[in-house]
N, C-alpha and C. Protein backbone atom coordinates (compact mmCIF):
# COMPACT_ATOMS: atom_id res chain seq x y z
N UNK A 1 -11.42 1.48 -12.80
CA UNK A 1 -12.34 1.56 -11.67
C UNK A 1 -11.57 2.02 -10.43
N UNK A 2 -12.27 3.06 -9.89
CA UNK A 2 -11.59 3.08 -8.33
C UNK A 2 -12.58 2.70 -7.35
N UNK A 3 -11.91 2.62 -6.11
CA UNK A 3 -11.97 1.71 -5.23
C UNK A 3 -11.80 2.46 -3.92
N UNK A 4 -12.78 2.90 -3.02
CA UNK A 4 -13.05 3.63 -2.17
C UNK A 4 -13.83 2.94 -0.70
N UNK A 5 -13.21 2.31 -0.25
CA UNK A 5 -13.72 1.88 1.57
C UNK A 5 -13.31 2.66 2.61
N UNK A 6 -14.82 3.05 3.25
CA UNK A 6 -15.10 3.26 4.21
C UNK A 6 -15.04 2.12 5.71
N UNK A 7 -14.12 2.37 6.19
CA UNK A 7 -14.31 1.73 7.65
C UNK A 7 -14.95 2.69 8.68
N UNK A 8 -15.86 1.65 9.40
CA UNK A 8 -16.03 3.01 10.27
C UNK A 8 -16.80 1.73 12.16
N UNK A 9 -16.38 2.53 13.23
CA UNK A 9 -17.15 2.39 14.09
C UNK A 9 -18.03 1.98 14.62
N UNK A 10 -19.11 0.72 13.90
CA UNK A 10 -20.28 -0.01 14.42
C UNK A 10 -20.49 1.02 16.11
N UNK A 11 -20.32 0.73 16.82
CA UNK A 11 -20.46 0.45 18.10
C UNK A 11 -20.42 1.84 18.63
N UNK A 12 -19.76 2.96 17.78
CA UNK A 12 -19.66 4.47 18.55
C UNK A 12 -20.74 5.32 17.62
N UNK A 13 -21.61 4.53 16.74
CA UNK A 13 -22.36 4.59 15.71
C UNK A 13 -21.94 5.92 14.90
N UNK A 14 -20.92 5.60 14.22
CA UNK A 14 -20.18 6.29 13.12
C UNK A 14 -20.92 5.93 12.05
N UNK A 15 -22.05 4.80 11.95
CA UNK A 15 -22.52 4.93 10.60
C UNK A 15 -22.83 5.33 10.01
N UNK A 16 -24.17 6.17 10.09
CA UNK A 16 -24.93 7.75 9.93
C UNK A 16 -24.07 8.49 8.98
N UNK A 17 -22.51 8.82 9.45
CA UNK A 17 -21.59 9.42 8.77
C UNK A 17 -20.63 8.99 7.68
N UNK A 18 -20.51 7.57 7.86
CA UNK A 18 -20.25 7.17 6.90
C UNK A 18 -21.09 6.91 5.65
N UNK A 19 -22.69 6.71 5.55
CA UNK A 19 -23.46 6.36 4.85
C UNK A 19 -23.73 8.25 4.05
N UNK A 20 -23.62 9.13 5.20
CA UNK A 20 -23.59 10.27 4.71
C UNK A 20 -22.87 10.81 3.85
N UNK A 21 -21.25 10.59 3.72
CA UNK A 21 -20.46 10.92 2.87
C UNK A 21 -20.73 10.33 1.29
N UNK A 22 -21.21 8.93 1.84
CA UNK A 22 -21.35 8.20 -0.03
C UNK A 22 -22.78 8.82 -0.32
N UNK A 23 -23.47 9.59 0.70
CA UNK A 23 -24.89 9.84 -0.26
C UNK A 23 -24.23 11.07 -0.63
N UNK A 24 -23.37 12.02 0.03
CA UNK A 24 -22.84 13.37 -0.09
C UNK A 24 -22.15 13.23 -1.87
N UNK A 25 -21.25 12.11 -2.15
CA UNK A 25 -20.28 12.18 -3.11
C UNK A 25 -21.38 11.62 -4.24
N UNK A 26 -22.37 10.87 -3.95
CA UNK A 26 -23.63 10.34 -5.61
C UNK A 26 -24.16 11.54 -5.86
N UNK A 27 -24.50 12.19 -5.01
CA UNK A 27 -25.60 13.49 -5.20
C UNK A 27 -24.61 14.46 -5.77
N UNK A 28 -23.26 14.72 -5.45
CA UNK A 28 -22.70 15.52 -5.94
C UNK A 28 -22.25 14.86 -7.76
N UNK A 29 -22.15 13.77 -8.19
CA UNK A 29 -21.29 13.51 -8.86
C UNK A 29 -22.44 12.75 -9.93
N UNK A 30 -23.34 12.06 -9.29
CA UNK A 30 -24.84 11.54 -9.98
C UNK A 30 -24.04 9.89 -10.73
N UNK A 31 -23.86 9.57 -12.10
CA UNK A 31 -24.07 8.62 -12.92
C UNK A 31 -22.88 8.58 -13.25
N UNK A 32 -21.96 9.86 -13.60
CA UNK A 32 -20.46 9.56 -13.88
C UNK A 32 -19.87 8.96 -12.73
N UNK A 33 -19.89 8.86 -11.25
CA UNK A 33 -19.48 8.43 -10.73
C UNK A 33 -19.57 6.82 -10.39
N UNK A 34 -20.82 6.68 -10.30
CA UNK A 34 -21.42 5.08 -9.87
C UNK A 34 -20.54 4.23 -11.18
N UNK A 35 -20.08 4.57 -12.46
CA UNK A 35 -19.88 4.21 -13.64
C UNK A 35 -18.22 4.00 -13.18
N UNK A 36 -17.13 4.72 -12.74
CA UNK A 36 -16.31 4.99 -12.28
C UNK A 36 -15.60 4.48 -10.55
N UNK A 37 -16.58 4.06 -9.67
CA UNK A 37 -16.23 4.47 -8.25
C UNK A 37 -17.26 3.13 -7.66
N UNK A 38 -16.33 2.38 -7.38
CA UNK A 38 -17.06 1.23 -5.85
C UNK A 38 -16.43 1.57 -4.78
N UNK A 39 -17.85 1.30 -4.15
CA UNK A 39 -17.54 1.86 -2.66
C UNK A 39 -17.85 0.72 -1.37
N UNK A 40 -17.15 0.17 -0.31
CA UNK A 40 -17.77 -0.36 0.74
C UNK A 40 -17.67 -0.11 1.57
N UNK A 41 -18.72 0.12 2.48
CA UNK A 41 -18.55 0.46 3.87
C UNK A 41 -18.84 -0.90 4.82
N UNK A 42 -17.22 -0.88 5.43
CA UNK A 42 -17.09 -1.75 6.45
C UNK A 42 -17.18 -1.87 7.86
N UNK A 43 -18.04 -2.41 9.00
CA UNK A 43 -18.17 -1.94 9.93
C UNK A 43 -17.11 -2.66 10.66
N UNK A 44 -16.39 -1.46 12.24
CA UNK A 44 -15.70 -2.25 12.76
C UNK A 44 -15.81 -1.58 14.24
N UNK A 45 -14.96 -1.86 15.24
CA UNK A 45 -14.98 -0.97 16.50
C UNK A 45 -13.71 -0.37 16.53
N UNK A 46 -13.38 0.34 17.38
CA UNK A 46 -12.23 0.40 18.24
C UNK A 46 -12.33 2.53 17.90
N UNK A 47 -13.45 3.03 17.69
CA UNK A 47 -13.33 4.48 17.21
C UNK A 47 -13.13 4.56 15.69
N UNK A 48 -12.99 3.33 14.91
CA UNK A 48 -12.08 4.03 13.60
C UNK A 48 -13.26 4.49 12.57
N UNK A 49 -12.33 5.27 12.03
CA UNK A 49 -13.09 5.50 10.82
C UNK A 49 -12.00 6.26 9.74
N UNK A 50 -11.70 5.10 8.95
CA UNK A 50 -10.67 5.31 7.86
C UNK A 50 -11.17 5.00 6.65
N UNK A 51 -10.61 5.95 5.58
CA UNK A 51 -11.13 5.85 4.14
C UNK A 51 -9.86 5.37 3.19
N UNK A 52 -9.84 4.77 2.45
CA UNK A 52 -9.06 3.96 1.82
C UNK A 52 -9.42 4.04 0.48
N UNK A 53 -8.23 4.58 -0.45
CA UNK A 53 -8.44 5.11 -1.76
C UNK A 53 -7.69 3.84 -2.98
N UNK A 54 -8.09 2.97 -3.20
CA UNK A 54 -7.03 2.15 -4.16
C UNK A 54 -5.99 1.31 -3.23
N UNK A 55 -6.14 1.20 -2.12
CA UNK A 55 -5.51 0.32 -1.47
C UNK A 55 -4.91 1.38 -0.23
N UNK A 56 -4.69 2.67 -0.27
CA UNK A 56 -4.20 3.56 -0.01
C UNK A 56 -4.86 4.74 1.26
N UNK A 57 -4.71 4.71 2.35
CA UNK A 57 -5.72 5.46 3.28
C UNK A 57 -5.23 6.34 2.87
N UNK A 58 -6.25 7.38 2.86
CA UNK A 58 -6.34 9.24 2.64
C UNK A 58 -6.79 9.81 3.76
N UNK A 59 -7.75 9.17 4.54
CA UNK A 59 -7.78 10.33 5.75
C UNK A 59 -7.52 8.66 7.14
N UNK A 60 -7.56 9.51 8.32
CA UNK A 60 -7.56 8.40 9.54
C UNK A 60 -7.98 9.43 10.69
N UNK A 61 -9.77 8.96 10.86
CA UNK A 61 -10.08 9.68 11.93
C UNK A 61 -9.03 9.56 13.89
N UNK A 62 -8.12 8.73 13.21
CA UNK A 62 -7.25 8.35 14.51
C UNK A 62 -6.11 9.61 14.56
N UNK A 63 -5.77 9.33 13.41
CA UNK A 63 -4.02 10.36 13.12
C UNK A 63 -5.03 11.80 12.55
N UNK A 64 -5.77 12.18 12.72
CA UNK A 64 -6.35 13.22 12.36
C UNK A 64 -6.90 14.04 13.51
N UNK A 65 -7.66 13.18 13.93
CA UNK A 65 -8.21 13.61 15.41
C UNK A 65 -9.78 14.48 15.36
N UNK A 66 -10.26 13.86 13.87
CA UNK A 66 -11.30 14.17 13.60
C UNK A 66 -12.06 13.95 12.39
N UNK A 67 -13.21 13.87 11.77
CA UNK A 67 -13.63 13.21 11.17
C UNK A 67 -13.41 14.35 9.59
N UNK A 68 -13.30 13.41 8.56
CA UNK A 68 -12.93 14.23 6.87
C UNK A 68 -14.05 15.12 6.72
N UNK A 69 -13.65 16.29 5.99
CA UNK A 69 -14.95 17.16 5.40
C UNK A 69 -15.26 16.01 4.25
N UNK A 70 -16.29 16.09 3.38
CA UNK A 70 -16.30 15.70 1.94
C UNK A 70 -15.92 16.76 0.90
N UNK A 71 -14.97 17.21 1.32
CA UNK A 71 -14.09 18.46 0.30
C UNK A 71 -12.84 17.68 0.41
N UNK A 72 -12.66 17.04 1.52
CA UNK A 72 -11.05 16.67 1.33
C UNK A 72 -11.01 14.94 0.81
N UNK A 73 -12.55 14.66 1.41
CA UNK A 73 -12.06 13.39 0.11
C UNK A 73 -12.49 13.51 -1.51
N UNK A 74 -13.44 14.29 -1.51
CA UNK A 74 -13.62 15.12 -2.91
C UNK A 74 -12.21 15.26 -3.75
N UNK A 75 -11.38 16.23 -2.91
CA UNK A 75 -9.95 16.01 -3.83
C UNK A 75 -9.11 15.03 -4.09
N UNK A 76 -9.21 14.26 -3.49
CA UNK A 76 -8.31 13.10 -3.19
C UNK A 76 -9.36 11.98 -3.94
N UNK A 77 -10.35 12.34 -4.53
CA UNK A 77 -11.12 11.04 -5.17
C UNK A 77 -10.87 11.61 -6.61
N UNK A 78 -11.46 13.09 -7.51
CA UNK A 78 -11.80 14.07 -8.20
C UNK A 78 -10.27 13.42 -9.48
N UNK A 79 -8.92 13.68 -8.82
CA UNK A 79 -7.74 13.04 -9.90
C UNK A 79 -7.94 12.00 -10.54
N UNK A 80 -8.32 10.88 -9.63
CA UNK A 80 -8.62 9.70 -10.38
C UNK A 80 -9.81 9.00 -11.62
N UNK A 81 -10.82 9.86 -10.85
CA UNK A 81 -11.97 9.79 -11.97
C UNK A 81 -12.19 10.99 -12.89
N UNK A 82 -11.29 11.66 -13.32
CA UNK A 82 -10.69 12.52 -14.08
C UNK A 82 -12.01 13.31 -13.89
N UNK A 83 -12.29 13.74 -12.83
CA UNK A 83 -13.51 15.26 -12.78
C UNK A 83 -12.66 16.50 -12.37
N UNK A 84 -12.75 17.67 -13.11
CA UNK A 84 -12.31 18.47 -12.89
C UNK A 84 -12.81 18.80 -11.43
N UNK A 85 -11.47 19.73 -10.49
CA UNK A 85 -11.91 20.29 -9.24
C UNK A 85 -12.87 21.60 -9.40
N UNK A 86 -13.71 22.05 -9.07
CA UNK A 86 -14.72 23.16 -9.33
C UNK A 86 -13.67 24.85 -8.24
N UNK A 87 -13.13 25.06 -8.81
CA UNK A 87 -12.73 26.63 -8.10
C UNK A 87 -13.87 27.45 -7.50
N UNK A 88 -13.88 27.74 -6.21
CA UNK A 88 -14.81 28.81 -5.57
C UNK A 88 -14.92 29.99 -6.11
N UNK A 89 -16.30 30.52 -6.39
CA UNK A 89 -16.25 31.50 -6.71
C UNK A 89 -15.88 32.75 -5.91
N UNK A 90 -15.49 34.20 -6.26
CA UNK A 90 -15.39 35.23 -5.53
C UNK A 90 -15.89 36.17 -5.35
């Protein structure tokens, strides 16, 4: 099982975006994922909004200076639940 928390912002209402990414990653991924992938989103203040992979942050809207596409946690989720990455077409 992996293990994916969302912290995010109560108060600068970052929620919207956080609730957006986990509807972004079910819709993309459907039944193999929910089978594979818990997710919580935790509310907090102070601006943050950090994603945490297995114990492990992957992005930090602080040290970033801006909020993740869902392409870059896509890759950084995609290894673990053994889904192949999809190559762009040309």
């Amino acid at each position: 099982m992996v293990d994916l928390e969302i912290t995010y912002c109560q108060p600068c209402g970052h929620q919207p975006r956080a609730v957006e990414l986990v509807n972004q990653l079910l819709a993309e991924y459907g039944m193999p994922l929910n089978k594979k992938l818990t997710v919580a989103l935790k509310p907090a203040d102070s601006g943050i909004f950090d994603i945490v992979l297995d114990g492990q942050l992957i992005f930090s809207r602080k040290q970033q200076g801006r909020f993740p596409t869902i392409d870059e946690i896509k890759k950084q989720i995609e290894p673990k639940l053994s889904i192949p990455i999809e190559m762009p077409s040309k």
